[in-house]
Protein backbone atom coordinates (compact mmCIF):
# COMPACT_ATOMS: atom_id res chain seq x y z
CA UNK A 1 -2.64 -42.91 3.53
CA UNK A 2 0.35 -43.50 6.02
CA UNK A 3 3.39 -42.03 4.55
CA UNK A 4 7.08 -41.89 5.82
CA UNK A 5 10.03 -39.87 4.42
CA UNK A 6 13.41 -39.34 5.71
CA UNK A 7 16.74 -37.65 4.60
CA UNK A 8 20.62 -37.53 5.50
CA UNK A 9 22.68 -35.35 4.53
CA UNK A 10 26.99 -35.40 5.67
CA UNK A 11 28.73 -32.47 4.87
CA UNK A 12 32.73 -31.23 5.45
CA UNK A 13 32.60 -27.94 6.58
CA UNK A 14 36.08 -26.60 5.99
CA UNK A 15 35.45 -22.63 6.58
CA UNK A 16 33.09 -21.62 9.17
CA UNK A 17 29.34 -22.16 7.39
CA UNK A 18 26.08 -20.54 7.71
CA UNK A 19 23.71 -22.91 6.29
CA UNK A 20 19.62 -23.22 5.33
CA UNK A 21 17.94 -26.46 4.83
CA UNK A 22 14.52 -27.10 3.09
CA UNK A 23 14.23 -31.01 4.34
CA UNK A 24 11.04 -30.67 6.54
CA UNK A 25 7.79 -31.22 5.30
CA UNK A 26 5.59 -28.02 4.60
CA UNK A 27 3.65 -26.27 6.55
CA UNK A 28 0.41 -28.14 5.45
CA UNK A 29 0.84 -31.41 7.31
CA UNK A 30 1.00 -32.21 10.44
CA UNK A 31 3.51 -34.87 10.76
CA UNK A 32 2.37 -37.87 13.82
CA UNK A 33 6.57 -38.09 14.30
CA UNK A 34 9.15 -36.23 13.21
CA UNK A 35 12.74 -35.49 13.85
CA UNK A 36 15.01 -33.01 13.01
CA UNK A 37 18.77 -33.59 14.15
CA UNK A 38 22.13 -31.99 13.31
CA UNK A 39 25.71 -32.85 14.82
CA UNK A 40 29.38 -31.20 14.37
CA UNK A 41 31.98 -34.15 15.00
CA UNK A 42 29.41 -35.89 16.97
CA UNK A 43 28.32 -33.23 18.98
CA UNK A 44 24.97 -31.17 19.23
CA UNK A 45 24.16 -28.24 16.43
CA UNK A 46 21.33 -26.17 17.23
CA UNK A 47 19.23 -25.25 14.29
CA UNK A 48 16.43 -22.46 14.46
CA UNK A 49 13.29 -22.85 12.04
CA UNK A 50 10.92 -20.44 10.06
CA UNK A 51 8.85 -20.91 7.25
CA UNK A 52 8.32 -18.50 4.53
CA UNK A 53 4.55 -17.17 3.55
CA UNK A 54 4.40 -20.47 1.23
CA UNK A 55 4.63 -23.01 3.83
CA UNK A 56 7.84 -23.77 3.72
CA UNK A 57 10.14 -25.08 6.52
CA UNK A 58 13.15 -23.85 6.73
CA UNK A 59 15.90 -24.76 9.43
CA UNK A 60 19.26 -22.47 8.93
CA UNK A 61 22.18 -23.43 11.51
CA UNK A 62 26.15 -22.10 12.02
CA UNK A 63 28.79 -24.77 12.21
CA UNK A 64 32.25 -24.50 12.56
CA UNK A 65 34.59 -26.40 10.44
CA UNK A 66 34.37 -30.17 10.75
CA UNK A 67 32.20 -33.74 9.97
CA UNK A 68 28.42 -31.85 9.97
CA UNK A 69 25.88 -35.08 9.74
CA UNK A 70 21.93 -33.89 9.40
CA UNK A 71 18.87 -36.12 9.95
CA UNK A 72 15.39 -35.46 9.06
CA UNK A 73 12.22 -38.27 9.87
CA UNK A 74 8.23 -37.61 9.35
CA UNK A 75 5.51 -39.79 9.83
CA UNK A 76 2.43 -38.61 7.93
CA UNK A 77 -1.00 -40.12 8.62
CA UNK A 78 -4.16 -38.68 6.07
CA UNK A 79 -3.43 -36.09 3.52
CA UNK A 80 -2.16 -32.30 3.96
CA UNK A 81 -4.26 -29.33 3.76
CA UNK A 82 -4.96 -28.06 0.21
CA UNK A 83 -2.36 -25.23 -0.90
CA UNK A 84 -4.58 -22.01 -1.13
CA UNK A 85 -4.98 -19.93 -4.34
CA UNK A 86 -3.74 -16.95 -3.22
CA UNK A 87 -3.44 -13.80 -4.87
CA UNK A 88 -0.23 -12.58 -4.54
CA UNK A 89 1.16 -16.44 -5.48
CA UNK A 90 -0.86 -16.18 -8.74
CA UNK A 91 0.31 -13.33 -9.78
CA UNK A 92 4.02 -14.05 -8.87
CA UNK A 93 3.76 -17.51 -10.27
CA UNK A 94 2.53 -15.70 -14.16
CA UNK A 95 6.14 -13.92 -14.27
CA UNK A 96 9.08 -15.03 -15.56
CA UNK A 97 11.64 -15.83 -12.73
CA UNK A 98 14.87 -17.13 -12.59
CA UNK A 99 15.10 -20.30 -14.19
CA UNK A 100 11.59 -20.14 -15.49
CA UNK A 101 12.22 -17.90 -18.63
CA UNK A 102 8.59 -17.88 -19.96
CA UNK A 103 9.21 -14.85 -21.55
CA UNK A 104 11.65 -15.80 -24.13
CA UNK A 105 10.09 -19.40 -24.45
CA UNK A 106 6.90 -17.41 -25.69
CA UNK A 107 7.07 -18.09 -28.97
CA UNK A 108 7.73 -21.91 -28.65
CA UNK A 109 4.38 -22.20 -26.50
CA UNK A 110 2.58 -19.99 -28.79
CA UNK A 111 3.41 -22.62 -31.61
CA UNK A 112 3.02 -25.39 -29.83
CA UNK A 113 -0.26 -24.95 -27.98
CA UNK A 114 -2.17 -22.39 -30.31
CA UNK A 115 -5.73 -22.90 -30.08
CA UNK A 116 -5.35 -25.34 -26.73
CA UNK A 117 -7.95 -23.05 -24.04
CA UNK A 118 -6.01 -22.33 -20.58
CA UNK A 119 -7.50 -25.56 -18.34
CA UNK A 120 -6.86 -29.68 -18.08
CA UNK A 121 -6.43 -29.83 -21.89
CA UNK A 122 -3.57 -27.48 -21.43
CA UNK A 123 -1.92 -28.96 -18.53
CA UNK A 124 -1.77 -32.73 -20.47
CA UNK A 125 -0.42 -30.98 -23.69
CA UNK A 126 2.59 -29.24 -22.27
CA UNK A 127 3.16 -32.38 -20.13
CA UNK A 128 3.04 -34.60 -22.67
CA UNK A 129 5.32 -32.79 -24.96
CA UNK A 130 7.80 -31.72 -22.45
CA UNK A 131 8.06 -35.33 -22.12
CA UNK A 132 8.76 -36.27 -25.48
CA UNK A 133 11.56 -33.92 -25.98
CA UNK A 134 13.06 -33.97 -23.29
CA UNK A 135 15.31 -37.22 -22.11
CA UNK A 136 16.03 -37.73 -18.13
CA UNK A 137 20.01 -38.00 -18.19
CA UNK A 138 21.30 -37.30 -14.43
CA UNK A 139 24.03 -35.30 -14.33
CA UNK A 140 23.45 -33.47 -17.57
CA UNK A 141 22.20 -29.57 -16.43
CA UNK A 142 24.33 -27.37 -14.57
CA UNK A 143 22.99 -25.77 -11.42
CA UNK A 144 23.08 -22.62 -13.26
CA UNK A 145 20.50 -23.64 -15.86
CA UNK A 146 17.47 -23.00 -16.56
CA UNK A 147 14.68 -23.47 -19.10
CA UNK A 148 15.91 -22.34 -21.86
CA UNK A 149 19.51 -24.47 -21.71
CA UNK A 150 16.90 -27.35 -20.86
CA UNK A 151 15.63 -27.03 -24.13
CA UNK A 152 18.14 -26.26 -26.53
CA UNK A 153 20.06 -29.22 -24.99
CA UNK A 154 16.72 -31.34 -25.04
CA UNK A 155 18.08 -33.35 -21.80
CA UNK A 156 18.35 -32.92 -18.07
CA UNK A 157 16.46 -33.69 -14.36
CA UNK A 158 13.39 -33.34 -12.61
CA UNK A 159 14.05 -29.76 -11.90
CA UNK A 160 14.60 -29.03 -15.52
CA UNK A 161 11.54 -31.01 -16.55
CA UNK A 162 9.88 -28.90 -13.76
CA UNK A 163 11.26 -25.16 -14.93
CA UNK A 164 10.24 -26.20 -18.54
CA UNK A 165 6.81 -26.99 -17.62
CA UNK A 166 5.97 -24.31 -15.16
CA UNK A 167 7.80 -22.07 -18.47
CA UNK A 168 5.53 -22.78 -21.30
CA UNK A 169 2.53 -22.76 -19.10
CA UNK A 170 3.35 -19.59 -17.83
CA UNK A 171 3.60 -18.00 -21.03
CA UNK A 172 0.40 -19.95 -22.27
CA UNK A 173 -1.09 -17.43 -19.09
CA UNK A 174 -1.37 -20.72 -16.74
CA UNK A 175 0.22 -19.28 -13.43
CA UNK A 176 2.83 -22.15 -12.69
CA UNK A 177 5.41 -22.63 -10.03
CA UNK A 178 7.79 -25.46 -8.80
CA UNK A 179 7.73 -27.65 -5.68
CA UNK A 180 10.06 -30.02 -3.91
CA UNK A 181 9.08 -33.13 -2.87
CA UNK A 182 9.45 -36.40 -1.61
CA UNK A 183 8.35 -38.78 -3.81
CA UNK A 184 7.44 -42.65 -2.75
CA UNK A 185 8.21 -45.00 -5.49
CA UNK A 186 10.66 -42.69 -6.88
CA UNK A 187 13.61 -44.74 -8.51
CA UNK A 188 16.42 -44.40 -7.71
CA UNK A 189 15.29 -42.11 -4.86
CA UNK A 190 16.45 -38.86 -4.30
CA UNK A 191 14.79 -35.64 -3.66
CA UNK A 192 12.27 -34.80 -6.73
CA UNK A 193 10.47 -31.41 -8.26
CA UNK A 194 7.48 -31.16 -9.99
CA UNK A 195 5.82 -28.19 -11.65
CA UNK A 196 2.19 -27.24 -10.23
CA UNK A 197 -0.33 -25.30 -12.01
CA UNK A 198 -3.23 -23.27 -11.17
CA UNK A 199 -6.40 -25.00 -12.98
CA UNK A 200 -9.96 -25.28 -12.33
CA UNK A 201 -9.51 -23.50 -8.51
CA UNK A 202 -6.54 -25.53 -7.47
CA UNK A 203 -2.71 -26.10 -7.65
CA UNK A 204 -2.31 -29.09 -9.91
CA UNK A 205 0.73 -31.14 -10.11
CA UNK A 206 2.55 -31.60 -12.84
CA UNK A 207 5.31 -33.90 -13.62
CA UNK A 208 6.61 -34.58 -17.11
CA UNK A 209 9.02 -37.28 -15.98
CA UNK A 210 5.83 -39.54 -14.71
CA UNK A 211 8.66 -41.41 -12.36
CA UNK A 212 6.52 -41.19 -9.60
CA UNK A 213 2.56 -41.42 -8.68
CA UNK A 214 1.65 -37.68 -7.55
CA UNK A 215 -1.22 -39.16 -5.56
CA UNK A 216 1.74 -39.86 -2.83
CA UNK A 217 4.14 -36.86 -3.35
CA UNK A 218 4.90 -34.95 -0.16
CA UNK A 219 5.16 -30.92 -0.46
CA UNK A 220 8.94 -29.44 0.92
CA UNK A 221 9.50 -26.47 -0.81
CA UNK A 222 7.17 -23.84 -2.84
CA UNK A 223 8.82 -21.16 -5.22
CA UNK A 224 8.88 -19.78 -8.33
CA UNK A 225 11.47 -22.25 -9.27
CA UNK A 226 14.83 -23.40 -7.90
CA UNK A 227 16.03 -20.91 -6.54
CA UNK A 228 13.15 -21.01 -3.77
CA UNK A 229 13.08 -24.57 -3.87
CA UNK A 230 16.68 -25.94 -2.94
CA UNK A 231 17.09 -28.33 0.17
CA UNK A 232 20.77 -27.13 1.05
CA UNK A 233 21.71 -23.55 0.67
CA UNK A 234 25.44 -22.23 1.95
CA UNK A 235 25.17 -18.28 2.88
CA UNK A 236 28.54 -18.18 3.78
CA UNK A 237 31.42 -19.84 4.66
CA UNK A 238 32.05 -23.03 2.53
CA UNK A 239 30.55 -26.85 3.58
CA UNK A 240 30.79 -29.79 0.84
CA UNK A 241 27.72 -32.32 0.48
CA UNK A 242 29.64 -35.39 0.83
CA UNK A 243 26.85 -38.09 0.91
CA UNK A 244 23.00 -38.07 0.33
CA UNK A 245 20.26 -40.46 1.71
CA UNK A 246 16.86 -39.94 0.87
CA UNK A 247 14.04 -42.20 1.66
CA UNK A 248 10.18 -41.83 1.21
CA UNK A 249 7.44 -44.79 1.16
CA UNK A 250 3.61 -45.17 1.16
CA UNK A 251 1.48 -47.83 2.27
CA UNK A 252 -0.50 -48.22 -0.90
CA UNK A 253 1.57 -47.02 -3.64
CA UNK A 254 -1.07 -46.22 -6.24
CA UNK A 255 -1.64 -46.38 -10.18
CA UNK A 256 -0.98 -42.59 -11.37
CA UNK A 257 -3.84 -41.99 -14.36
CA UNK A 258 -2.20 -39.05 -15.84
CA UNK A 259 -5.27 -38.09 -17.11
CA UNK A 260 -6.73 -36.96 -13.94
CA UNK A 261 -6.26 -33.61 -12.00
CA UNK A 262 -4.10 -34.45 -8.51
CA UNK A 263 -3.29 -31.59 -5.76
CA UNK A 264 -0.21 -31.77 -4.02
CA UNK A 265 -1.56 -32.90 -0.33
């Protein structure tokens, strides 16, 4: 599989900015080209990287005010390394977080899935019926909200599809999390989440909106949900996101059977 994503981002910065990016791909590929680029009014920006104990890439840069443009290219050849089971990211991804109130959503997935044992039958339930009552309207959640809002208003995006999901499996016992991704055949493209859960030994994805075949979805981010997951975080200062590109395409762009189990690789 011969995969290529990019992104570009142009931002005003109009009060000195300390910014962190989640563009690269994670830790679990290793990319045959890739490119990571940042400029201030045309000139140089030096950006420093680290990745958190998910495998996340983060690059976090200081620019003063002014016309910051940021360019990110990959080249993947094969599939990614599997993403490990591990302990502390199982029990951290059975919580309630955030945006991923599984807690109060108990009841609904109690209702909903009674008698439906933790495994593959599981994941296609709460998949299926996320999708049903849910409809994709862009533009119609709040950065604020979470799975809960996503519900009572029955609408949103990917990343409400995805904190829904990851919710009602978490409080069916189903450790869950959310994942950023680029996502070839994606229409219209932009950057897309997905919900993963942990079934039969492995993180499986999940994606309620089905706008995409997971067999070609490229990790960015792992968290417990958007929080950890956002590609463009201001720490200080103030910068505005003036213009988005994102681009990701596969050489064979495959026929998602959404009854199978698919890893994130």
């Amino acid at each position: 599989m011969e995969r290529d994503v990019r992104s570009h981002l142009e931002l005003t910065v109009t009060e000195p900015a300390d910014l962190v990016l989640a563009i690269a791909v994670a830790r679990q590929y290793a990319p045959a080209r890739e490119t990571f680029t940042a400029t201030l009014d045309g000139a140089p920006v030096t950006a420093t990287e680290f990745t958190d104990h998910s495998g996340t890439r983060f690059h976090r840069l200081k620019a003063q005010p002014g016309a910051l443009v940021i360019d990110y290219t990959a080249h993947l050849s094969g599939l990614g390394d599997a993403s490990p089971g591990e302990e502390y990211d199982l029990f951290v991804s059975s919580l309630p977080s955030r945006y991923v109130e599984s807690d109060v959503l108990a009841p609904t997935a109690a209702a909903e899935f009674t008698g439906i044992a933790p495994g593959a039958d599981l994941l296609a339930a709460v998949s299926s019926w996320v999708g049903t009552q849910l409809t994709y309207v862009p533009g119609s959640s709040g950065p604020t909200d979470g799975a809960v809002q996503t519900l009572l208003g029955r609408q949103g995006v990917c990343r409400d599809y995805a904190h829904l999901t990851a919710a009602l499996l978490r409080a069916e016992g189903v450790p869950a999390r959310v994942a950023a991704v680029y996502a070839p055949g994606l229409d219209p493209m932009e950057f897309h989440a997905v919900a993963e859960a942990w079934i039969e030994g492995a993180w499986r994805v999940v994606d309620a909106t089905a706008l995409a075949p997971r067999q070609s979805l490229v990790r960015i981010a792992t968290g417990r949900d958007a929080a950890d997951t956002a590609f463009l975080t201001v720490l200080s200062g103030r910068a505005d996101l003036d213009a988005l590109e994102v681009t990701a395409v596969v050489d064979d762009l495959v026929y998602d059977d959404v009854t199978q189990l698919v890893e994130l690789r």
